[in-house]
Each structure stands twice: as C-alpha cells, then as structure tokens.
PDB file of N, CA and C in Angstrom:
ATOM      1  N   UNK A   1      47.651 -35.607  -9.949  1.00  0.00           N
ATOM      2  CA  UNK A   1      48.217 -34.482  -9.256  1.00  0.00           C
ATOM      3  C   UNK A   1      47.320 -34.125  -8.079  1.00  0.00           C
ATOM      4  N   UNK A   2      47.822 -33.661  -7.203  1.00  0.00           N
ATOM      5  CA  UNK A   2      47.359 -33.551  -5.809  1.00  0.00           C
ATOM      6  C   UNK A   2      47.396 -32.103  -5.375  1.00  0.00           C
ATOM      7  N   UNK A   3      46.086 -31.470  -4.580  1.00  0.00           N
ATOM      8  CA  UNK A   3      46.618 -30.216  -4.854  1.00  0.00           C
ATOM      9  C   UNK A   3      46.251 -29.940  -3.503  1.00  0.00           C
ATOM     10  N   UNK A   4      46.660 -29.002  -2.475  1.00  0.00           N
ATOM     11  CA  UNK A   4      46.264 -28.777  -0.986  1.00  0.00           C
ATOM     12  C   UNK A   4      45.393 -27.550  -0.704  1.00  0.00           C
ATOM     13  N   UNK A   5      43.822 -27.717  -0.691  1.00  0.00           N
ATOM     14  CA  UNK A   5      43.002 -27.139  -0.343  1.00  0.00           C
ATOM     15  C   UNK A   5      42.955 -26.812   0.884  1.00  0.00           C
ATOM     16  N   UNK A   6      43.131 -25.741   1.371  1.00  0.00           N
ATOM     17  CA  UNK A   6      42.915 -25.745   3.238  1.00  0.00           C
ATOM     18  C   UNK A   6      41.199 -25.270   2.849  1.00  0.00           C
ATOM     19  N   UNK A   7      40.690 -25.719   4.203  1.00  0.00           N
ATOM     20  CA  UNK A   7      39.321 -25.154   4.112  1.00  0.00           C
ATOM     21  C   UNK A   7      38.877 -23.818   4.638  1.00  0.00           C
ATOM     22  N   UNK A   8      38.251 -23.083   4.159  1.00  0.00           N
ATOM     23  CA  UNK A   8      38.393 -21.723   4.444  1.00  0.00           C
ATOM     24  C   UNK A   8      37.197 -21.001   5.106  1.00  0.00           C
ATOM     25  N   UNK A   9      35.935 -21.845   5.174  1.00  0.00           N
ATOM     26  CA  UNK A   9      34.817 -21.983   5.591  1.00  0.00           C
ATOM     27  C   UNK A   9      34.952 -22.080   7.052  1.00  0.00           C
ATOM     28  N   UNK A  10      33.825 -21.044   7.405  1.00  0.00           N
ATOM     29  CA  UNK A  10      33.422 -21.452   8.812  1.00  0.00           C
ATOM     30  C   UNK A  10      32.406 -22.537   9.643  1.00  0.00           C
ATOM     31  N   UNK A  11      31.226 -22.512   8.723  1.00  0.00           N
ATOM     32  CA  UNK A  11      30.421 -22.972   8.641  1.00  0.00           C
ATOM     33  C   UNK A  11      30.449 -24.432   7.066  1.00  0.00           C
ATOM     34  N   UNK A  12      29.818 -25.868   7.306  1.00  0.00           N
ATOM     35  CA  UNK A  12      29.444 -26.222   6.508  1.00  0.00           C
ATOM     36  C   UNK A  12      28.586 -26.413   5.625  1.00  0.00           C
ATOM     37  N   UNK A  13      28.830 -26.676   4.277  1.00  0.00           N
ATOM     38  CA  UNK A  13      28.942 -26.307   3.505  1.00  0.00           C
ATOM     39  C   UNK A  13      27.462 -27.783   2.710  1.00  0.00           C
ATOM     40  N   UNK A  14      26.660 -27.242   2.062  1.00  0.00           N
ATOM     41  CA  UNK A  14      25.556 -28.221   1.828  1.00  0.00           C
ATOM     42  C   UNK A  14      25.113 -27.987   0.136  1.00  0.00           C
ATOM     43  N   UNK A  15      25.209 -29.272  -0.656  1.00  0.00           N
ATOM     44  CA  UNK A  15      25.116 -28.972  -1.938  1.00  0.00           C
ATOM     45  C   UNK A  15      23.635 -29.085  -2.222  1.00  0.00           C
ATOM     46  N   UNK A  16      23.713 -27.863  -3.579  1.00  0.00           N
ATOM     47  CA  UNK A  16      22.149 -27.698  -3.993  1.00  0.00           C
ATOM     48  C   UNK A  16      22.021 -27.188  -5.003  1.00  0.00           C
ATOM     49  N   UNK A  17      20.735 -27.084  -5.654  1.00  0.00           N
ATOM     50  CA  UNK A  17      20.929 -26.372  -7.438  1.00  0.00           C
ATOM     51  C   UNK A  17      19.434 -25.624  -7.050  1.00  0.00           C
ATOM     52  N   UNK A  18      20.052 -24.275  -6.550  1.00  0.00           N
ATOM     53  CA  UNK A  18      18.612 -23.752  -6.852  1.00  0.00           C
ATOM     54  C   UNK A  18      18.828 -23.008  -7.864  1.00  0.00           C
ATOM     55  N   UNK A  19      17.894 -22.045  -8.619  1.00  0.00           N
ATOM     56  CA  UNK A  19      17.951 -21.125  -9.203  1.00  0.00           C
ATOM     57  C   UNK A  19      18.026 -20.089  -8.743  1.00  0.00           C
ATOM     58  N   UNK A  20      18.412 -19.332  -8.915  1.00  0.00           N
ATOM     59  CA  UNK A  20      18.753 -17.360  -8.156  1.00  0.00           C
ATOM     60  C   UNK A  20      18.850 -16.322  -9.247  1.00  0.00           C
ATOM     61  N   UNK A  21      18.759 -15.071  -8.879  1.00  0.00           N
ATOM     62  CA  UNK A  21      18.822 -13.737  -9.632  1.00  0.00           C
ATOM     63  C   UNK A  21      19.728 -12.995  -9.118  1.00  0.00           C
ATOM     64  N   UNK A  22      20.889 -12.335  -9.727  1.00  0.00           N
ATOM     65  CA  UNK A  22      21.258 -11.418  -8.773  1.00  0.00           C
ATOM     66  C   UNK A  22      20.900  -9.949  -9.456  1.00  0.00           C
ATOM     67  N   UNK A  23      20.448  -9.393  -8.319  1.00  0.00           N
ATOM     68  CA  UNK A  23      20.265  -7.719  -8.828  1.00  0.00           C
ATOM     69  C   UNK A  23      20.994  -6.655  -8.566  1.00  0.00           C
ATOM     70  N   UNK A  24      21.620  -6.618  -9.520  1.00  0.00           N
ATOM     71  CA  UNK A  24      22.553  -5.145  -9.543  1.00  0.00           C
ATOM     72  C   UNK A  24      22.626  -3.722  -9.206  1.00  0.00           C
ATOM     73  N   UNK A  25      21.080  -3.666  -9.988  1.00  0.00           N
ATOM     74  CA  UNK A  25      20.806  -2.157  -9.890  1.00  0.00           C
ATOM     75  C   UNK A  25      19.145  -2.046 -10.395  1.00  0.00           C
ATOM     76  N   UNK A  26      18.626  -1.206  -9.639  1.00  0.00           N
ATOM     77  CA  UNK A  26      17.113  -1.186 -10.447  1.00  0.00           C
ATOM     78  C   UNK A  26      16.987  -0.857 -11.955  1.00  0.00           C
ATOM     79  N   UNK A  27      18.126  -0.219 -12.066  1.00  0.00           N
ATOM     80  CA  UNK A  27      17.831   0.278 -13.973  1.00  0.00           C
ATOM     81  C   UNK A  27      18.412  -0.910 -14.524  1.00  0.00           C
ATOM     82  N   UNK A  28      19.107  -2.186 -14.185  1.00  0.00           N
ATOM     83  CA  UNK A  28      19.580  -3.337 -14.582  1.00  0.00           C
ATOM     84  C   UNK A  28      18.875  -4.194 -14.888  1.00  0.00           C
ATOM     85  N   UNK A  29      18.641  -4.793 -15.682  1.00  0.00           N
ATOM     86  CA  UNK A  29      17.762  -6.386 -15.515  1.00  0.00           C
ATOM     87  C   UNK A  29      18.864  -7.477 -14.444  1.00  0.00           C
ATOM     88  N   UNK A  30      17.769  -8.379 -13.764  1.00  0.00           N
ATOM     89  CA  UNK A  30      19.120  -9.252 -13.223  1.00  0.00           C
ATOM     90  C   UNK A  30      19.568 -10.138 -14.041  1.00  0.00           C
ATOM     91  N   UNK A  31      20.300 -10.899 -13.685  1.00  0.00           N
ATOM     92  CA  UNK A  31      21.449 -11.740 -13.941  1.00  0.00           C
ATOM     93  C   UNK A  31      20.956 -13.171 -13.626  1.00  0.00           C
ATOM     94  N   UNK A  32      20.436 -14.423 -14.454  1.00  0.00           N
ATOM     95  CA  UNK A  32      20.315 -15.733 -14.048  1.00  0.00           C
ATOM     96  C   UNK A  32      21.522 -15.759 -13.438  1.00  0.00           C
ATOM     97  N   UNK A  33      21.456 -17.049 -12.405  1.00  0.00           N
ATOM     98  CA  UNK A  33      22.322 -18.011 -11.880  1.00  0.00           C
ATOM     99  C   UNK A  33      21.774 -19.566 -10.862  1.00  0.00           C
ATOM    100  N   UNK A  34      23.136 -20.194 -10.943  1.00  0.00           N
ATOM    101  CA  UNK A  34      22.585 -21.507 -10.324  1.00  0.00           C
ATOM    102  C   UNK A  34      23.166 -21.262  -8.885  1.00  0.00           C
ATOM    103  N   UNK A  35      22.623 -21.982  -8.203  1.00  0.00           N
ATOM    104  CA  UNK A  35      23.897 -22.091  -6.384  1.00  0.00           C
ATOM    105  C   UNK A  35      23.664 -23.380  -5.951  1.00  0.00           C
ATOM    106  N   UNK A  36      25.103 -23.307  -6.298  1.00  0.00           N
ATOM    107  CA  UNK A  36      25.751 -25.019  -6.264  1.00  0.00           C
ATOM    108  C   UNK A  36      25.883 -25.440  -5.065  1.00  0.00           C
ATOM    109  N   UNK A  37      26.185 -24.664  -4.024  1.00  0.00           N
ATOM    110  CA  UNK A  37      26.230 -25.436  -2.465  1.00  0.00           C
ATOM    111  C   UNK A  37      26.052 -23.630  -1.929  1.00  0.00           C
ATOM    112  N   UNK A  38      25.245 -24.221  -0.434  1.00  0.00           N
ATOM    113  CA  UNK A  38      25.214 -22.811   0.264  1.00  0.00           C
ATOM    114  C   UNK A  38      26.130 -23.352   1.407  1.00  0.00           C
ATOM    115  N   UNK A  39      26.200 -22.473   2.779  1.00  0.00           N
ATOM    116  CA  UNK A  39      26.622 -22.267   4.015  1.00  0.00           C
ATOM    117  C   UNK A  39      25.897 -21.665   4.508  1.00  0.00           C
ATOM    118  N   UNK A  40      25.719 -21.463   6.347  1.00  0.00           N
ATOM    119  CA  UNK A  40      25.235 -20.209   6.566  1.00  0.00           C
ATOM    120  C   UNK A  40      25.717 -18.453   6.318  1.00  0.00           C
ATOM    121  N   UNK A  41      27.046 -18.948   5.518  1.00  0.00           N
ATOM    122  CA  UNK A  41      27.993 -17.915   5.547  1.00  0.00           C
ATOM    123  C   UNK A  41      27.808 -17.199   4.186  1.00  0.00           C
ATOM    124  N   UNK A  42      27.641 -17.958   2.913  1.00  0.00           N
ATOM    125  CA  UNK A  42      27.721 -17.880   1.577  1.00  0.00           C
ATOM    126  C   UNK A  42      27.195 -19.098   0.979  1.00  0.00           C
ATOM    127  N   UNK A  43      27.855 -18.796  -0.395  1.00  0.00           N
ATOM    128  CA  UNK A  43      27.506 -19.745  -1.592  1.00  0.00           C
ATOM    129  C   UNK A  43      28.349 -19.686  -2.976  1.00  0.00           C
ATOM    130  N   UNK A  44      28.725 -20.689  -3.346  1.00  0.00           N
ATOM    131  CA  UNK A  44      28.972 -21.205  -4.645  1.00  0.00           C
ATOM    132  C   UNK A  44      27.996 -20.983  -5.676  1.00  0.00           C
ATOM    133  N   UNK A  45      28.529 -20.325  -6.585  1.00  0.00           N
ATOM    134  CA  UNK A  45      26.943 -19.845  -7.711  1.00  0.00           C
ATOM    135  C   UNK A  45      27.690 -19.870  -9.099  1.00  0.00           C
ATOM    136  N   UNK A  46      26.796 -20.054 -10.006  1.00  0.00           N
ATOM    137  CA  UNK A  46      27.376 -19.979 -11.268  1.00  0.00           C
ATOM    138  C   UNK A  46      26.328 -19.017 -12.277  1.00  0.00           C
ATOM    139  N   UNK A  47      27.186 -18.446 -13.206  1.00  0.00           N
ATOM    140  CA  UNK A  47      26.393 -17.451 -13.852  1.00  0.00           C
ATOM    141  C   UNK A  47      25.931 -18.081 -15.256  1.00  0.00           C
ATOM    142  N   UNK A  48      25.106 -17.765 -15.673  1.00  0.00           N
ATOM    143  CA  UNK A  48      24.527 -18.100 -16.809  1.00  0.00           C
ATOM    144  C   UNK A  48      25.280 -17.331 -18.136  1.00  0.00           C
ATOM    145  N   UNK A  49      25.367 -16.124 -18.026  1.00  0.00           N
ATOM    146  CA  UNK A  49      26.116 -15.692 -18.942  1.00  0.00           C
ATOM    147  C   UNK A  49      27.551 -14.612 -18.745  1.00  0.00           C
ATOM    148  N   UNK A  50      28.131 -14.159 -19.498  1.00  0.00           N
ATOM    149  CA  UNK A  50      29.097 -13.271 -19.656  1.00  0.00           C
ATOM    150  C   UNK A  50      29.038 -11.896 -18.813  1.00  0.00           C
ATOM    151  N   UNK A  51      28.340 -11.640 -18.186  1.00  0.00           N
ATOM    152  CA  UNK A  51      27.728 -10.290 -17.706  1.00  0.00           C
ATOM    153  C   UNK A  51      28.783  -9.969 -16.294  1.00  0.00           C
ATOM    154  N   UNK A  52      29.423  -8.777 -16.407  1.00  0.00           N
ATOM    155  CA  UNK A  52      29.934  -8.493 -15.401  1.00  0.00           C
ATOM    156  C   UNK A  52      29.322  -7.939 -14.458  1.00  0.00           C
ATOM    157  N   UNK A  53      29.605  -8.792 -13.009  1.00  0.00           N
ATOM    158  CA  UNK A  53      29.329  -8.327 -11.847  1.00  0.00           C
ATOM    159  C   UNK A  53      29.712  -7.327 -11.074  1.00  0.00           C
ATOM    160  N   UNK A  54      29.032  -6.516 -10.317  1.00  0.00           N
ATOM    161  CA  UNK A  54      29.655  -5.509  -9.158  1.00  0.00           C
ATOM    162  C   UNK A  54      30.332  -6.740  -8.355  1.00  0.00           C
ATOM    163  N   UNK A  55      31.094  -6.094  -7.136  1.00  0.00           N
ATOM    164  CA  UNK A  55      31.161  -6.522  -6.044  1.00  0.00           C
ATOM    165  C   UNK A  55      30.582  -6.847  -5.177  1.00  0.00           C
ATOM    166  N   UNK A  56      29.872  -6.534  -4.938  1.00  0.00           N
ATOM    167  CA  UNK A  56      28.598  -6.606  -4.207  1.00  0.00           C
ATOM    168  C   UNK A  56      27.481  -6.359  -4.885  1.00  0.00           C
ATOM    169  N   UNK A  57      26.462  -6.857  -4.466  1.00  0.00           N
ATOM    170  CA  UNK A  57      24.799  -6.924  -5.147  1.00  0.00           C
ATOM    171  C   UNK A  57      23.720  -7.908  -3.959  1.00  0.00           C
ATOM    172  N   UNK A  58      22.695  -8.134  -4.340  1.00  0.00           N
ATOM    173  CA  UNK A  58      21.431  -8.757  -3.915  1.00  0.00           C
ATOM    174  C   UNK A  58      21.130 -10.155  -4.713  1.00  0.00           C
ATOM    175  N   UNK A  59      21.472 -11.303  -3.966  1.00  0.00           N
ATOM    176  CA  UNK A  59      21.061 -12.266  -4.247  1.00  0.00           C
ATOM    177  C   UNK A  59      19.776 -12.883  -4.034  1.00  0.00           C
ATOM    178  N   UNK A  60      18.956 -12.966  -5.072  1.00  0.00           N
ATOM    179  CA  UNK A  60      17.359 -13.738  -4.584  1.00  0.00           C
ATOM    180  C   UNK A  60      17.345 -15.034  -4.872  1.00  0.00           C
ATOM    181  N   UNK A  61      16.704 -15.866  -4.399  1.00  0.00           N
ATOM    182  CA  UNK A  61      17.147 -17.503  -4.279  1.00  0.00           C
ATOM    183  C   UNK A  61      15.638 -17.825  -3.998  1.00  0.00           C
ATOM    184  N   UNK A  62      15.106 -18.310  -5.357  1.00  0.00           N
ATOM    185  CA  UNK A  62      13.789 -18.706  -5.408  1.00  0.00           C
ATOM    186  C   UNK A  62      13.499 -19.427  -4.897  1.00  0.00           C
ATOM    187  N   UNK A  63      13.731 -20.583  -4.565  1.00  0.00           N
ATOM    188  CA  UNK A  63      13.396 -21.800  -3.980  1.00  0.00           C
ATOM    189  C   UNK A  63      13.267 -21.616  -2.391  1.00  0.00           C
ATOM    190  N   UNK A  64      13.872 -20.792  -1.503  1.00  0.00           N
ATOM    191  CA  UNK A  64      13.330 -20.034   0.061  1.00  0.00           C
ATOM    192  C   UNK A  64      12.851 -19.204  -0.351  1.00  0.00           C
ATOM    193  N   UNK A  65      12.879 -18.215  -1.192  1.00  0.00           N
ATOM    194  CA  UNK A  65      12.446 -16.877  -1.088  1.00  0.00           C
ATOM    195  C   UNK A  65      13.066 -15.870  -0.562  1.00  0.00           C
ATOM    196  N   UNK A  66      14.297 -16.510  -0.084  1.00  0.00           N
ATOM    197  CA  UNK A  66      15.319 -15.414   0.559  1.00  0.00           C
ATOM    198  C   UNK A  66      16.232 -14.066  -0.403  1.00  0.00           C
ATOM    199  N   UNK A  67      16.309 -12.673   0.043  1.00  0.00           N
ATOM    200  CA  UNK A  67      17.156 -12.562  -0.294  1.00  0.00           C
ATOM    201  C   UNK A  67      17.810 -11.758   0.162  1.00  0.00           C
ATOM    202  N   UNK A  68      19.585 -11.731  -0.260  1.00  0.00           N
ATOM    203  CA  UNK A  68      20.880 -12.083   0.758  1.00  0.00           C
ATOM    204  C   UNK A  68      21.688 -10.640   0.055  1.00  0.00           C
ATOM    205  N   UNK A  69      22.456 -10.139   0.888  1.00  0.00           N
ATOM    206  CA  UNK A  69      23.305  -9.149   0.201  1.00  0.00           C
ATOM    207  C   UNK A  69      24.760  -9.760   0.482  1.00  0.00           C
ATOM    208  N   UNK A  70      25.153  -9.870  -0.983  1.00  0.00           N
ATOM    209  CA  UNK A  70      26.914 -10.782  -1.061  1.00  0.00           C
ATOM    210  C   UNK A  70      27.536 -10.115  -1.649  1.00  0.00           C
ATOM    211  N   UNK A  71      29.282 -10.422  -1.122  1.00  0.00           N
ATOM    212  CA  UNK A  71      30.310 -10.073  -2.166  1.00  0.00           C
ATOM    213  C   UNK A  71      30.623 -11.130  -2.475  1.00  0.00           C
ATOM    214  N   UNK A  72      31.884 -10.683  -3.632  1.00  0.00           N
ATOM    215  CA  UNK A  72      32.338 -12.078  -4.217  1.00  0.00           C
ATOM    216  C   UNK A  72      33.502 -11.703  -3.647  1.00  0.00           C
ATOM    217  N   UNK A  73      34.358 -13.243  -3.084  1.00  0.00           N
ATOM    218  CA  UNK A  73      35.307 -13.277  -2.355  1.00  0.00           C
ATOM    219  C   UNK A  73      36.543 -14.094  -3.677  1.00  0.00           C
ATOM    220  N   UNK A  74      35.681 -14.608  -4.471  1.00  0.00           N
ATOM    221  CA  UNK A  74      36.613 -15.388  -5.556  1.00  0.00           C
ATOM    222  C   UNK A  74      35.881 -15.643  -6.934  1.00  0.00           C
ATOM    223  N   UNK A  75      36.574 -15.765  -7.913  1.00  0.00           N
ATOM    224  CA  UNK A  75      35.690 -15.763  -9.228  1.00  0.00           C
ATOM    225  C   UNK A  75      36.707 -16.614 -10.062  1.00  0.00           C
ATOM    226  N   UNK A  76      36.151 -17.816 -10.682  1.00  0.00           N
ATOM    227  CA  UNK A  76      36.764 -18.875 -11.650  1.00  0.00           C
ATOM    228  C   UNK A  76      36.027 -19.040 -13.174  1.00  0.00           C
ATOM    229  N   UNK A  77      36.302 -18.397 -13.965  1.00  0.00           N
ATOM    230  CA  UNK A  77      35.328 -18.044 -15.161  1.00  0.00           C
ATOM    231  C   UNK A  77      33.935 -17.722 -14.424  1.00  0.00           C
ATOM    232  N   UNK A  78      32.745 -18.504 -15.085  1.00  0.00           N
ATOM    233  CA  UNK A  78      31.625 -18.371 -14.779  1.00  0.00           C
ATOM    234  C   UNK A  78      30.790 -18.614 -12.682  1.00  0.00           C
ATOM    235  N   UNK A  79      31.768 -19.662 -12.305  1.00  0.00           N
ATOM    236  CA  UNK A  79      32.129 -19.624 -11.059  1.00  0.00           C
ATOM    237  C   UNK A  79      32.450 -18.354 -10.329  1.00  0.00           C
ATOM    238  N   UNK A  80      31.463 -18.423  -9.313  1.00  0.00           N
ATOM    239  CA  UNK A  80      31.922 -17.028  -7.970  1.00  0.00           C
ATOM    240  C   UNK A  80      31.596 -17.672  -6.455  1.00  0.00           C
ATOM    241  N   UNK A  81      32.523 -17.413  -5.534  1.00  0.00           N
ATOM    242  CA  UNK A  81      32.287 -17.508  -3.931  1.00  0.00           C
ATOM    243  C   UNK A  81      31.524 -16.654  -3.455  1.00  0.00           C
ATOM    244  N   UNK A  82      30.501 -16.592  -3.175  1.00  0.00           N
ATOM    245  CA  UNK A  82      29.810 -15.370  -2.217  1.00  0.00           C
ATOM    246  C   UNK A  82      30.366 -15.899  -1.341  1.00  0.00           C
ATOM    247  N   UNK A  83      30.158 -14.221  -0.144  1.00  0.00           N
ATOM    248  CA  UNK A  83      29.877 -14.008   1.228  1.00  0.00           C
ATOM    249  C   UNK A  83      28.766 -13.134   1.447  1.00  0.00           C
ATOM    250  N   UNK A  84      27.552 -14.053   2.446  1.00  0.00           N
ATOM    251  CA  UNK A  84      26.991 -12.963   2.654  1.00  0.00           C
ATOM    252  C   UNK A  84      27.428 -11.772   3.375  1.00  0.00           C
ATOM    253  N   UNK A  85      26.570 -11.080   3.948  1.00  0.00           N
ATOM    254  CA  UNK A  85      26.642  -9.377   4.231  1.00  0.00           C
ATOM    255  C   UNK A  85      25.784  -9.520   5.625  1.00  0.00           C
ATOM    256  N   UNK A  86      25.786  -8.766   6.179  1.00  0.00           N
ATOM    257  CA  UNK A  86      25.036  -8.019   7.259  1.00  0.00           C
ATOM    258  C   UNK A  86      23.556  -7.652   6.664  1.00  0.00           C
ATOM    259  N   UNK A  87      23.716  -6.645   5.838  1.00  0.00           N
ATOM    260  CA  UNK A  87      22.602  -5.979   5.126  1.00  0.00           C
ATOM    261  C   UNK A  87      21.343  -7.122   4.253  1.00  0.00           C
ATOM    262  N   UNK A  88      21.019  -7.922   5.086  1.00  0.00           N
ATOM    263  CA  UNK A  88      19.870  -8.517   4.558  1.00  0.00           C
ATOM    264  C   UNK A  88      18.507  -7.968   4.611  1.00  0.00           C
ATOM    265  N   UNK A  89      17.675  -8.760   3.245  1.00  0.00           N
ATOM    266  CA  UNK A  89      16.770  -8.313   3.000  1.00  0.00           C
ATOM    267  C   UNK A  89      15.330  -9.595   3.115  1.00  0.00           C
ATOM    268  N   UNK A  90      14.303  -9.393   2.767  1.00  0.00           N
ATOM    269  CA  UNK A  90      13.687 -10.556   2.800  1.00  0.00           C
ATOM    270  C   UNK A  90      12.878 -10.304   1.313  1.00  0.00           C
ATOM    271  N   UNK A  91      12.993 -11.243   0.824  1.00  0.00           N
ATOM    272  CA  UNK A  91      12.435 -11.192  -1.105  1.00  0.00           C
ATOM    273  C   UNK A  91      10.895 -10.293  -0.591  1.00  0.00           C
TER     274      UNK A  91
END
C-alpha cells in the first residue's frame, strides 16, 4: 500500500539519536526522550514513557547543549513533531 506524504518541512531534515529532556515546569521532573532527526525548524522525538505533555515546553539536547522552546505540531503514540519557537534559550 502506498500512501502520499506531501512534505511539510521547510528546511531539511537530518537523522540522529541524541538524548534530550524536556522540561515542563520547575516543580516537574523532566521527561527522557530520544530525537530521531532534527531540522533547523524542529524535530522528531520520542518519549520514553507515558507522561503527558504540555504544548509547549523546553527542550534540552545533550549532545550540543542546546536548549530550544517547542510545540508539538503532531503526536503518534510515543512519537511527537516539534516546532521550534522564537523563545530560545541556551542550556
């Protein structure tokens, strides 16, 4: 079966497995996750566990040291699309 993806990206798209945190809230612990491919735009991430996300939050991405303020634009079980934000930070 064949299915028609249009591409929705502005920027391409580069695969990778870093590890990341996302932080919710200071009274929160964060949230493991992996990020499966970035952009300059976003990222593909997967969550480690069951834990519901805001809409928005702070992504830290150990491996630069960066970190990014995203929404989620799409969510497939444990699978989510970020977009980053304007509102960046630096870890």
């Amino acid at each position: 079966m064949k299915t028609d993806r249009t591409e929705k990206r502005r920027d391409a798209r580069s695969r990778v497995f870093y590890g990341a945190e996302i932080v919710r809230d200071a009274d929160l612990p964060p949230v493991s996750c992996h990020i499966k491919n970035v952009s300059r735009g976003g990222a593909h991430i997967i969550v480690q566990s069951g834990e519901l996300l805001p809409s928005q939050f702070y992504i830290a991405i150990r491996k630069t040291n960066q970190r990014r303020h995203a929404a989620i634009v799409w969510k497939r079980d444990r699978d989510y699309g970020l977009i980053y934000q304007a509102r960046d930070a630096t870890a």
